[in-house]
C-alpha atoms as a PDB file:
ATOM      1  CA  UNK A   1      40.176  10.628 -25.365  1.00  0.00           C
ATOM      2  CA  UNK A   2      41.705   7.236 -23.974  1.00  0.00           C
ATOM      3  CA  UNK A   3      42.030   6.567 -20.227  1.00  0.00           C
ATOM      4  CA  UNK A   4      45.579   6.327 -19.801  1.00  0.00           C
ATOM      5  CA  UNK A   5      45.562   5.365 -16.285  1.00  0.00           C
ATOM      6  CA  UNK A   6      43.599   2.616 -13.950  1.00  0.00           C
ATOM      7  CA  UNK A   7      42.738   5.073 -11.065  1.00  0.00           C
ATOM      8  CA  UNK A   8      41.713   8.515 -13.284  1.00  0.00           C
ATOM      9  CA  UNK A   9      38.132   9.517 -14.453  1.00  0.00           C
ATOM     10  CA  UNK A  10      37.087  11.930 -16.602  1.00  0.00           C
ATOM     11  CA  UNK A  11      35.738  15.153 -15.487  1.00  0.00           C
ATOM     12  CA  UNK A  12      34.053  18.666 -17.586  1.00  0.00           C
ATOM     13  CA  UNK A  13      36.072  21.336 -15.825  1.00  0.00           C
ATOM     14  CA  UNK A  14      36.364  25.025 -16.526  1.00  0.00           C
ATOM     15  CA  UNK A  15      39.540  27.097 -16.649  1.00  0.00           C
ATOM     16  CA  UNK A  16      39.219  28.041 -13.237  1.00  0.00           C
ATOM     17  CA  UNK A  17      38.455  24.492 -11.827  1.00  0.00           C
ATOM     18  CA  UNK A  18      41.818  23.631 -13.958  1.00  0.00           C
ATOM     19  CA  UNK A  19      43.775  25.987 -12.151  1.00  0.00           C
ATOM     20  CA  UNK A  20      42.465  25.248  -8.534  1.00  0.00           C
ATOM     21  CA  UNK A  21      42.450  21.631  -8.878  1.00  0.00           C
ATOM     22  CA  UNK A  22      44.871  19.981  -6.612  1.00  0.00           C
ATOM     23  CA  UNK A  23      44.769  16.554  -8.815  1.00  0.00           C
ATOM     24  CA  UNK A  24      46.868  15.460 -11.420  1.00  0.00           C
ATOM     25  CA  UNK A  25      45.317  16.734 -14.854  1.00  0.00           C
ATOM     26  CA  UNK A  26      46.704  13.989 -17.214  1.00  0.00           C
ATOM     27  CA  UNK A  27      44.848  15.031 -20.608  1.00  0.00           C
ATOM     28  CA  UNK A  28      42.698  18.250 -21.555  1.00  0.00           C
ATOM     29  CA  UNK A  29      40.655  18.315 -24.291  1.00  0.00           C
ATOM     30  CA  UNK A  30      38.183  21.346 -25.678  1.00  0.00           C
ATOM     31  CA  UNK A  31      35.165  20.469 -26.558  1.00  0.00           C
ATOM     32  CA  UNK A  32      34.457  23.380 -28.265  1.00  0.00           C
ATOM     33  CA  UNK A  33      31.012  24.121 -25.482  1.00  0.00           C
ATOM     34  CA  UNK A  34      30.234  26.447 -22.812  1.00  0.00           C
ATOM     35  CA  UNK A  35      29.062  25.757 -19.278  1.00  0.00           C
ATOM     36  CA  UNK A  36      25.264  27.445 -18.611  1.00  0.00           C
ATOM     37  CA  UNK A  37      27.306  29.633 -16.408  1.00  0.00           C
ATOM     38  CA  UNK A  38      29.180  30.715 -19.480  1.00  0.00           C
ATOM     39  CA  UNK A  39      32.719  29.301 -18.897  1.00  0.00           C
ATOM     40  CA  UNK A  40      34.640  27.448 -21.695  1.00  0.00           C
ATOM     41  CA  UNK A  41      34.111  23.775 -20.915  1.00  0.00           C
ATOM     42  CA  UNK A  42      37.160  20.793 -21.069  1.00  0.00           C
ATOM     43  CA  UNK A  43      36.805  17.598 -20.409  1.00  0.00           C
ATOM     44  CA  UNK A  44      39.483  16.416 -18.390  1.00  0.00           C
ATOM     45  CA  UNK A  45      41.424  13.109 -17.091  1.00  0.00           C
ATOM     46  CA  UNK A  46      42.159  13.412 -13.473  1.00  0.00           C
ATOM     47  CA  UNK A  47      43.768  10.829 -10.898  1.00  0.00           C
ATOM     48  CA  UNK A  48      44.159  12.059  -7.603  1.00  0.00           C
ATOM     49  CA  UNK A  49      47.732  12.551  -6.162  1.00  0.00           C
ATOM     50  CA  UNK A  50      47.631   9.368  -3.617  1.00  0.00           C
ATOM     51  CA  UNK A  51      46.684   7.141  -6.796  1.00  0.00           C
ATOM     52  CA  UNK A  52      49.135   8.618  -9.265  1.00  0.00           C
ATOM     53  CA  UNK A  53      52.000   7.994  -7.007  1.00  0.00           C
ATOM     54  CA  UNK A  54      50.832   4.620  -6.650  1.00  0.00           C
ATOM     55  CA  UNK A  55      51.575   3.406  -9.682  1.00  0.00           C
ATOM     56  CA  UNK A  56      55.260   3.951  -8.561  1.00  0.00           C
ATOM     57  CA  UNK A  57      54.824   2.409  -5.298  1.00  0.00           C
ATOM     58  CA  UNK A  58      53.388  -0.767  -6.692  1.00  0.00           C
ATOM     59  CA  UNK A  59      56.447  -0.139  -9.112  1.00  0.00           C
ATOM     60  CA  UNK A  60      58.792  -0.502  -6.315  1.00  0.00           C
ATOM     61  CA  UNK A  61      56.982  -3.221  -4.301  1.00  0.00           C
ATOM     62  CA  UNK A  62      57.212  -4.964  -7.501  1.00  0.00           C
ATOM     63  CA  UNK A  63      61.238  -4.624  -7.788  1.00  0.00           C
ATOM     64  CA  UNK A  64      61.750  -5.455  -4.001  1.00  0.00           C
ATOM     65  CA  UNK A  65      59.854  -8.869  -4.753  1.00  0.00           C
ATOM     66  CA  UNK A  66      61.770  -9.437  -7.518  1.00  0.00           C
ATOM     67  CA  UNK A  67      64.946  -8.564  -5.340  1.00  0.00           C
ATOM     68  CA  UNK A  68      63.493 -10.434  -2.506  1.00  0.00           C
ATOM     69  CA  UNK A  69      62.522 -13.537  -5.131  1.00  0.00           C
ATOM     70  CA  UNK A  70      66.049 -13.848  -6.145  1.00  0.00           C
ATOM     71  CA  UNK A  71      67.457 -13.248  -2.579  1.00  0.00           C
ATOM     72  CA  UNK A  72      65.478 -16.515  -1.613  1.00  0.00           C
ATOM     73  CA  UNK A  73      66.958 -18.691  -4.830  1.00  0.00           C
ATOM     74  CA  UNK A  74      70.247 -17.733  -3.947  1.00  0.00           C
ATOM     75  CA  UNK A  75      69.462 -18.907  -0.871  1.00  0.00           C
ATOM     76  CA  UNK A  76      68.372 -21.898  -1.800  1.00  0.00           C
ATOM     77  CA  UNK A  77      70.954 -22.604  -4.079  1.00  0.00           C
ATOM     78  CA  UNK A  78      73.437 -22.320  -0.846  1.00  0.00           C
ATOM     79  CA  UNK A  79      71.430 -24.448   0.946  1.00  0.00           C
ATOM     80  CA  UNK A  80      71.470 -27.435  -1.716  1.00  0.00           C
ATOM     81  CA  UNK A  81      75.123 -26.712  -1.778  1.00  0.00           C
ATOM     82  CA  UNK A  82      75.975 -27.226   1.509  1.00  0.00           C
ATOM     83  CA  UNK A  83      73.085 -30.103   1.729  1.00  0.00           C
ATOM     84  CA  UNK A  84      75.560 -32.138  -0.555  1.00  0.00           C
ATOM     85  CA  UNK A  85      78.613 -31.283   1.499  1.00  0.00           C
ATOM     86  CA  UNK A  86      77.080 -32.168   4.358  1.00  0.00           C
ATOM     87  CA  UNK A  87      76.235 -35.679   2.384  1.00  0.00           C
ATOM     88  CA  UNK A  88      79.691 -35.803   1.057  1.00  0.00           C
ATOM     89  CA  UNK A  89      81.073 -35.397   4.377  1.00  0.00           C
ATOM     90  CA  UNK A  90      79.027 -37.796   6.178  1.00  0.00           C
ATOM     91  CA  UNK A  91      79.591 -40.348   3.864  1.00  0.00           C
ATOM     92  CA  UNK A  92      83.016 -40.023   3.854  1.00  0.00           C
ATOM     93  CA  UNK A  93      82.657 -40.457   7.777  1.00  0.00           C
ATOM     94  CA  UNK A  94      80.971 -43.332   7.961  1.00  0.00           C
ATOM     95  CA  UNK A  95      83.649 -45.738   5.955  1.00  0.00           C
ATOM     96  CA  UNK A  96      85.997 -44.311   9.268  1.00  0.00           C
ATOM     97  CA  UNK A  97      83.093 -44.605  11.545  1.00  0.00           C
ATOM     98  CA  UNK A  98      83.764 -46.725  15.192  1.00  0.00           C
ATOM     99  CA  UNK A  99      82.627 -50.307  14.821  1.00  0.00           C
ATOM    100  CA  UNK A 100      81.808 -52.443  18.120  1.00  0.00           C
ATOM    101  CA  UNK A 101      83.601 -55.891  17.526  1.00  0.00           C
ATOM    102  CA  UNK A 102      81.992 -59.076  19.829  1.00  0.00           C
ATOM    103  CA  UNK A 103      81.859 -62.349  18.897  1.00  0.00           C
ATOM    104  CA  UNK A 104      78.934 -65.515  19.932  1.00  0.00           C
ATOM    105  CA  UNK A 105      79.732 -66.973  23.171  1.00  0.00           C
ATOM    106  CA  UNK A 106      77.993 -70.152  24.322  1.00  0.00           C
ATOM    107  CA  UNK A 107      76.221 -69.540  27.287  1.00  0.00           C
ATOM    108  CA  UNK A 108      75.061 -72.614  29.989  1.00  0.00           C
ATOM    109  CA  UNK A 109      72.371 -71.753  32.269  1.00  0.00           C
ATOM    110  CA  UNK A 110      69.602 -74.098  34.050  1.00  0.00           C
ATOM    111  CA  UNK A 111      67.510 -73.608  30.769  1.00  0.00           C
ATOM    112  CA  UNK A 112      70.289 -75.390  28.627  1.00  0.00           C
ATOM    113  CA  UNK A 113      73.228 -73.868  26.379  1.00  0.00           C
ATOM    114  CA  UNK A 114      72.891 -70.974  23.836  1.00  0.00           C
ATOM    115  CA  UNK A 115      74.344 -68.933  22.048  1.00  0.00           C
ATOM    116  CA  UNK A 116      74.795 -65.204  22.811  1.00  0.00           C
ATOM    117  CA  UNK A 117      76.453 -61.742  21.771  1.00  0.00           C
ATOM    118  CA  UNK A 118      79.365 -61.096  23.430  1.00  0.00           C
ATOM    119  CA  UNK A 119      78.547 -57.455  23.714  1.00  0.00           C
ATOM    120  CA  UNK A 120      75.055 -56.851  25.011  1.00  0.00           C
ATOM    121  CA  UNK A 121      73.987 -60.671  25.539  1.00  0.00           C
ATOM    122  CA  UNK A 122      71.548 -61.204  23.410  1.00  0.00           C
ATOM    123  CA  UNK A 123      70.329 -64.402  23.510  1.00  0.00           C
ATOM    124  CA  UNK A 124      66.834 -64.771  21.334  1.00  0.00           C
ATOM    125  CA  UNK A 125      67.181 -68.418  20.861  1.00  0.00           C
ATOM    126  CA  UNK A 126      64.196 -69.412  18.611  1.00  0.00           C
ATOM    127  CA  UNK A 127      65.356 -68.961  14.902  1.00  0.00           C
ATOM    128  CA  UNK A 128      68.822 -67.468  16.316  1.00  0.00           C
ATOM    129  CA  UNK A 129      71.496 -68.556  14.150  1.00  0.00           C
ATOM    130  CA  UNK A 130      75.576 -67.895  15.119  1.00  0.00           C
ATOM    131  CA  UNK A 131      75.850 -67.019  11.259  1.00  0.00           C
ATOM    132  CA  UNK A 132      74.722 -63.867  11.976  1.00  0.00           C
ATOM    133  CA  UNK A 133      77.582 -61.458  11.086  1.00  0.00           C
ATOM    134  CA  UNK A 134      76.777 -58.906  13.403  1.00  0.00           C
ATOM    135  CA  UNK A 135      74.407 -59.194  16.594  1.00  0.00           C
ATOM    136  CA  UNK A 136      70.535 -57.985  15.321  1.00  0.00           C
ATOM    137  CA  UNK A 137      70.530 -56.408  18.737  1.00  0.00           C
ATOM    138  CA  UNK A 138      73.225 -53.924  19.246  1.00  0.00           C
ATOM    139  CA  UNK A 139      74.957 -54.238  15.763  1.00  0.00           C
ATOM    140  CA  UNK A 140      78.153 -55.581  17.028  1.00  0.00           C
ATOM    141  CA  UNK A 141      80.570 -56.591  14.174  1.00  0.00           C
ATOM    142  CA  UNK A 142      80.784 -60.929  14.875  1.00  0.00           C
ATOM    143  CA  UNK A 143      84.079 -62.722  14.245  1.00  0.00           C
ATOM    144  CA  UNK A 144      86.733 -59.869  14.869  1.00  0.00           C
ATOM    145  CA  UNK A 145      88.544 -58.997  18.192  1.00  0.00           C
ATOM    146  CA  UNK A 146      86.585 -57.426  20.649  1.00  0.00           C
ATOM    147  CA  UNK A 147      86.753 -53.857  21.102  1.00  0.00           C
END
């Protein structure tokens, strides 16, 4: 006799204990001796009822992951969608985005004359150059109209 199930065992059972046995019998087989008591003896797979219906529980548990697996790549597959969109979009905005427009001013204090953004007045003067095409400070666009 081959185990047909991971849970069952094997068991020597008489008629009787066949009848009144509240597992589940899987396989009988005679084997053709008597108990001392007298009673034909079988030997007997038996899983018990919690165990047998297990099987089909981890059955199901098995399909709801898969369900559940393919739930989540789906929703992945909308999220790398709209990922791109949103990439699409935003670089499509930022061809129309607002640009701040100054220009370099020359500036005369007590310290001397410098150069400065027109915008937020930055003035770094060491290694400050007015062929900067937009202010390193506040970004300010240099040689348009100011906005």
């Amino acid at each position: 006799m081959v185990k047909t199930h991971k849970s069952s065992r094997f068991v020597l059972y008489t008629l009787e204990n066949i009848r009144d046995c509240e597992d589940i019998i899987l396989q009988i087989l005679d084997t053709n001796s008597n108990f001392t008591s007298g009673g034909k003896c079988y030997l007997c797979e038996v899983v018990g009822r919690y165990e047998y219906n297990n099987i089909r529980c981890e059955r199901d548990l098995t399909d709801e992951i898969c369900r559940q697996n393919e739930e989540i790549r789906r929703q992945k597959r909308k999220i790398e969608r709209l990922e791109k969109e949103l990439i699409k979009e935003r670089n499509r905005t930022i061809g129309t985005a607002f640009v701040v427009h100054g220009k370099w001013e020359i500036a005369d204090t007590e310290r001397g004359s410098y150069i400065r953004c027109s915008n937020c007045h930055y003035d770094e003067v060491d290694g400050f150059s007015s062929n900067f095409n937009y202010c390193p400070k506040c970004g300010a666009k240099m040689g348009g109209s100011e906005e």
